[in-house]
N, C-alpha and C. Protein backbone atom coordinates (compact mmCIF):
# COMPACT_ATOMS: atom_id res chain seq x y z
N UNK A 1 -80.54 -8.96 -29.83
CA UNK A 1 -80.81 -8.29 -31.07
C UNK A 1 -81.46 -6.95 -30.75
N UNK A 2 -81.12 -5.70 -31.12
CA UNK A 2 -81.76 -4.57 -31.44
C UNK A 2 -82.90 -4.37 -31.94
N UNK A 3 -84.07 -3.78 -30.58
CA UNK A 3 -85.17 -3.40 -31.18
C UNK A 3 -84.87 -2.61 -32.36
N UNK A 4 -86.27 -2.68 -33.48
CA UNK A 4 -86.39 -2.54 -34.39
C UNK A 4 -87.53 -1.42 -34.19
N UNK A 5 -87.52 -0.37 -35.37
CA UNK A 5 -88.46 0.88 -35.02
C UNK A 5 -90.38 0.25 -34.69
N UNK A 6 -90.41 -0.91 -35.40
CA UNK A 6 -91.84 -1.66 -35.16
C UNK A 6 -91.75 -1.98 -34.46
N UNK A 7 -90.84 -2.28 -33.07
CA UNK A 7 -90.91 -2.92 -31.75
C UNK A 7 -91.04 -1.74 -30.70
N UNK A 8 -91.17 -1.03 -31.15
CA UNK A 8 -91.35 0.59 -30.17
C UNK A 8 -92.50 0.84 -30.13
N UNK A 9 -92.66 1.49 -29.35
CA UNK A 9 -94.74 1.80 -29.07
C UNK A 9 -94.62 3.04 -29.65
N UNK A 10 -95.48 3.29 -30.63
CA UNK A 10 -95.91 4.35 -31.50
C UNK A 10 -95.21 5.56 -31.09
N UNK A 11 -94.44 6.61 -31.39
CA UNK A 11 -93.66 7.88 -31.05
C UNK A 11 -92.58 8.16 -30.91
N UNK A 12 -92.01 6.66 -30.82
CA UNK A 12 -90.44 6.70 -30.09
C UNK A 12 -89.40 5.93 -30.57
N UNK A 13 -89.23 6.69 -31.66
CA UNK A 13 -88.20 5.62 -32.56
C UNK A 13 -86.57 5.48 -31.93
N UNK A 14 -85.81 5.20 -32.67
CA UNK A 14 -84.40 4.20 -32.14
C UNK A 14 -83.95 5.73 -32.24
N UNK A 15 -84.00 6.90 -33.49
CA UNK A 15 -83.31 7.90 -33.62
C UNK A 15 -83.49 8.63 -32.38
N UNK A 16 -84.91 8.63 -32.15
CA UNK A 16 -84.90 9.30 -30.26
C UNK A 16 -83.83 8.91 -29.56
N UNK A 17 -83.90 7.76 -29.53
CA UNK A 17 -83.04 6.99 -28.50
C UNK A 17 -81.47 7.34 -28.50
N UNK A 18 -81.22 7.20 -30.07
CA UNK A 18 -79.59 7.43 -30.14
C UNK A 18 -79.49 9.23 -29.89
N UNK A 19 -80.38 9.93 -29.70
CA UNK A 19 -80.20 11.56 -29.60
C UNK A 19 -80.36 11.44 -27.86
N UNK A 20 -81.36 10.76 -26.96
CA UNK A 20 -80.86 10.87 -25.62
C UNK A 20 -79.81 10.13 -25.42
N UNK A 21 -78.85 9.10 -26.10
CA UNK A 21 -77.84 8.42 -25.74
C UNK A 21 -77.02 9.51 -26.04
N UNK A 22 -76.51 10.80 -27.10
CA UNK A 22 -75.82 11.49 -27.50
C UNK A 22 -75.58 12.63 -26.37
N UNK A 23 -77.43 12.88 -26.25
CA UNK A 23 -77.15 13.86 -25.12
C UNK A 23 -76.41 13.32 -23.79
N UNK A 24 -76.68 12.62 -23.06
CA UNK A 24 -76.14 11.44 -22.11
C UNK A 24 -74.95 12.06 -22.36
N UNK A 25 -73.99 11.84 -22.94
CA UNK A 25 -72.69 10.79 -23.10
C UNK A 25 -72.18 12.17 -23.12
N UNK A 26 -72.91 13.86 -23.62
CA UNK A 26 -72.50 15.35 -24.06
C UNK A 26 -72.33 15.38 -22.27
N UNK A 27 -73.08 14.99 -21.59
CA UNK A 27 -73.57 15.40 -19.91
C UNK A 27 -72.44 15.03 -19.44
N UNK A 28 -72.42 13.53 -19.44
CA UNK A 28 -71.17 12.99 -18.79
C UNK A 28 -69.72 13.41 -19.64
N UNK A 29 -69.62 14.21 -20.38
CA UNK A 29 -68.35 14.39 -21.07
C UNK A 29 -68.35 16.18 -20.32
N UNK A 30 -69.17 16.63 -20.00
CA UNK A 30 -68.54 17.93 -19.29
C UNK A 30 -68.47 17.73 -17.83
N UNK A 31 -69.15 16.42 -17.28
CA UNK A 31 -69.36 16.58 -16.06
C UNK A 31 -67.88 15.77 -15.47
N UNK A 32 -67.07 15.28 -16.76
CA UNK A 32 -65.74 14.85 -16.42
C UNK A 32 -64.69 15.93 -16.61
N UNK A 33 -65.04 17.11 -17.76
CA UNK A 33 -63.89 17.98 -17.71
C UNK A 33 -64.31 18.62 -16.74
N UNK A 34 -65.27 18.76 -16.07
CA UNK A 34 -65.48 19.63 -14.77
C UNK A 34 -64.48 19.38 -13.51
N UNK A 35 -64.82 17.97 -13.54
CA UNK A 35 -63.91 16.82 -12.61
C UNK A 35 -62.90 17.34 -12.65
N UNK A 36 -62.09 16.88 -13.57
CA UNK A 36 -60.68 16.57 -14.26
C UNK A 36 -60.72 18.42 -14.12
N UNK A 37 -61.02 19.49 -14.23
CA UNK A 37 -60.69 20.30 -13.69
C UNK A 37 -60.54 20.99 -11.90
N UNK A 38 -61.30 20.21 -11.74
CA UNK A 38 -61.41 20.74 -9.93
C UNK A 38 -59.89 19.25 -9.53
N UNK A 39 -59.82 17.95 -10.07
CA UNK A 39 -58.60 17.68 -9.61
C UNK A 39 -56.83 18.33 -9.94
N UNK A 40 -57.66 19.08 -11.12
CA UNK A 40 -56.02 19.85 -11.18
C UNK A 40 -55.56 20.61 -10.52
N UNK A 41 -56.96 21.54 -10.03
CA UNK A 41 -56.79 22.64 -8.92
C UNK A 41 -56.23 22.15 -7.57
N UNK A 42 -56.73 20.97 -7.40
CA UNK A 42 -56.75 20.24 -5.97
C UNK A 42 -54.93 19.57 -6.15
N UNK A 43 -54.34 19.66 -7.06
CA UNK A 43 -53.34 18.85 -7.26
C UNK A 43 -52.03 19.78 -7.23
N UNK A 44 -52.57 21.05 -8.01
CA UNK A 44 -51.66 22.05 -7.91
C UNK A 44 -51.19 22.55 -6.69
N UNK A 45 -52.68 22.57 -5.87
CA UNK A 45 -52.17 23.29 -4.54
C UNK A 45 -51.44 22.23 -3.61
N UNK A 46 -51.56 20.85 -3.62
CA UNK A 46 -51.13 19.87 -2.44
C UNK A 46 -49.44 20.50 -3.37
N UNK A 47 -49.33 20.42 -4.58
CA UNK A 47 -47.72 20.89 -5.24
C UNK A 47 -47.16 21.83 -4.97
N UNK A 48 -48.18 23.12 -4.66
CA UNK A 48 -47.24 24.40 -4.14
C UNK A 48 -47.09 23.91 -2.35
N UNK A 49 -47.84 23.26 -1.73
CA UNK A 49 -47.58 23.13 -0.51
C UNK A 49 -46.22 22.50 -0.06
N UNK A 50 -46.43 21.34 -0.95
CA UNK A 50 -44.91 20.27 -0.92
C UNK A 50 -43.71 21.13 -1.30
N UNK A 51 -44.15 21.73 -2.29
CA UNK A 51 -42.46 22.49 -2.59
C UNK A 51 -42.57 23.54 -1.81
N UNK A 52 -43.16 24.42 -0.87
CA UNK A 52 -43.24 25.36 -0.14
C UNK A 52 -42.66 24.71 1.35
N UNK A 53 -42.82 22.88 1.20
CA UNK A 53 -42.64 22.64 2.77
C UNK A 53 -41.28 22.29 2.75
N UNK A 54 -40.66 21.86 1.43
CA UNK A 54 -39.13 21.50 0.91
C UNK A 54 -38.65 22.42 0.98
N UNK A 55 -39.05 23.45 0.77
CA UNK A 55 -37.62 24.86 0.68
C UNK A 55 -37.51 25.51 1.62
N UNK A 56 -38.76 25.40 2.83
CA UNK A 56 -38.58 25.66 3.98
C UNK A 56 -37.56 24.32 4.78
N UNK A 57 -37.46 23.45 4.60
CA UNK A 57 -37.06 22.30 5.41
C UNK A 57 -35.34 22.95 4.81
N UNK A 58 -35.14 23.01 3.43
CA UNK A 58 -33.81 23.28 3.32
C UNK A 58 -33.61 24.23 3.60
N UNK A 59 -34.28 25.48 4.12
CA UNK A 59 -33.65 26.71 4.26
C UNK A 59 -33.13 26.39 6.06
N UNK A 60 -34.15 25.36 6.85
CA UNK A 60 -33.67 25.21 7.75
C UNK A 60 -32.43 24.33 8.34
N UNK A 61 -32.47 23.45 7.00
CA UNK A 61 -31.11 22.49 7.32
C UNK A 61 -30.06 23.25 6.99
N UNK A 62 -29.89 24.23 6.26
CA UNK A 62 -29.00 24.81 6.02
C UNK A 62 -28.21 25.87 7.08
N UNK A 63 -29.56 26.62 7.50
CA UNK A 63 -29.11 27.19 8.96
C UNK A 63 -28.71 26.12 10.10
N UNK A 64 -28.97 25.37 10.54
CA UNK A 64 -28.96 24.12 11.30
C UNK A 64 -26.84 24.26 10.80
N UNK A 65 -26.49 23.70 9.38
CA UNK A 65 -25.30 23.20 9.06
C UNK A 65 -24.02 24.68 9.48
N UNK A 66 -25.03 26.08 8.94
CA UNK A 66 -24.11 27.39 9.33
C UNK A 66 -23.73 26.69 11.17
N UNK A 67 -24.75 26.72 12.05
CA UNK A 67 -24.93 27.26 12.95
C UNK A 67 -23.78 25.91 13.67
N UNK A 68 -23.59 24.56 13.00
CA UNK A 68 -23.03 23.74 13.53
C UNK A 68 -22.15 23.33 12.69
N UNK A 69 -21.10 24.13 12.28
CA UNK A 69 -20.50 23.06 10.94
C UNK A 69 -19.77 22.18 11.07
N UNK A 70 -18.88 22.23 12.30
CA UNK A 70 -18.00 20.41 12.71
C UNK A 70 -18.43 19.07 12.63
N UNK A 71 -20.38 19.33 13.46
CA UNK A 71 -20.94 18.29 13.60
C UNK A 71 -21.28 17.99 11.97
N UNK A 72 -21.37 18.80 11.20
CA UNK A 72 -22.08 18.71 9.92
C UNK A 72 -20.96 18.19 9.02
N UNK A 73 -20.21 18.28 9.13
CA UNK A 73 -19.06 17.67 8.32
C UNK A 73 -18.72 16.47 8.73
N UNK A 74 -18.87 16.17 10.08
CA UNK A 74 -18.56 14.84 10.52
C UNK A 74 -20.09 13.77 10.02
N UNK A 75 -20.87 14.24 10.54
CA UNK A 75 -22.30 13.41 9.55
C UNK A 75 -22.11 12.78 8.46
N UNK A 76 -21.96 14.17 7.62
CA UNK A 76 -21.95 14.00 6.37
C UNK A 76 -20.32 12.85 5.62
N UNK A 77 -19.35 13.17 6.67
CA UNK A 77 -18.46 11.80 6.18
C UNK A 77 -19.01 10.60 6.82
N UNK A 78 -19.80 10.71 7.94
CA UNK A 78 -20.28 9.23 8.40
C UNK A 78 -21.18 8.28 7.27
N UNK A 79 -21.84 9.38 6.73
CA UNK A 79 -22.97 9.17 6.28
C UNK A 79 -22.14 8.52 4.64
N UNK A 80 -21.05 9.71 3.71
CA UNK A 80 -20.48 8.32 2.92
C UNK A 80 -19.80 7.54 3.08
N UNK A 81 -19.06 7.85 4.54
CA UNK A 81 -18.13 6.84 4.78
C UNK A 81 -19.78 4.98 4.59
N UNK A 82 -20.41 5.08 5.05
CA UNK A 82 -21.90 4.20 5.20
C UNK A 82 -22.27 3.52 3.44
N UNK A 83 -22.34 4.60 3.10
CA UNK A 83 -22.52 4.36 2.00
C UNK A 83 -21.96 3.72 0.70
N UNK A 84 -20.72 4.27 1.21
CA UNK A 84 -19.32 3.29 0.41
C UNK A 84 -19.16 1.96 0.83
N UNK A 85 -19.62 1.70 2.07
CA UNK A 85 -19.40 -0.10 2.70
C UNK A 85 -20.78 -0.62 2.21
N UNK A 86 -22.15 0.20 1.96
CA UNK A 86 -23.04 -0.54 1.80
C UNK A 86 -23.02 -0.79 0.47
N UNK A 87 -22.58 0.17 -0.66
CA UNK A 87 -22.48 0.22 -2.62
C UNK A 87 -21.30 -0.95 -3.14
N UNK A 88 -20.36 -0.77 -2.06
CA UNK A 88 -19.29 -1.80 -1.89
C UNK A 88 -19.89 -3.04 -2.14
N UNK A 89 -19.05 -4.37 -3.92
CA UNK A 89 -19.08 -5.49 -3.33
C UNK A 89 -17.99 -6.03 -3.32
């Protein structure tokens, strides 16, 4: 049961209480958009890295396929020829 304002020692009523619970809850509500802002930052950049490390990887497979194209054509039928026996029932 909820103290009652006569169960408080003289000065410190429940309204105190619910104004430091208000403040509280004001603290922890910026100290999460603070958060929730430093993980977006932190999230964006691991995102420009990944797509910075993908378009480098394709710019190199692509030179890789100029620089070899027999082998690259033969792969690439191995690879559905593979695929058609494994999708195959």
């Amino acid at each position: 049961m909820a103290p009652k304002d006569a169960d408080m020692p003289a000065g410190h009523g429940l309204g105190e209480d619910a104004h430091d619970i208000a403040q509280h809850i004001q603290f922890i509500r910026n100290d999460i958009e603070k958060l929730a802002g430093v993980v977006a930052g932190a999230g964006g950049h691991q995102f420009d890295r990944a797509k910075s490390a993908a378009s480098e990887a394709a710019s190199e497979f692509e030179a890789a396929v100029r620089r070899n194209p027999l082998p690259a054509i033969a792969i690439a039928a191995g690879l559905g020829f593979l695929y058609g026996v494994l999708t195959r029932r």
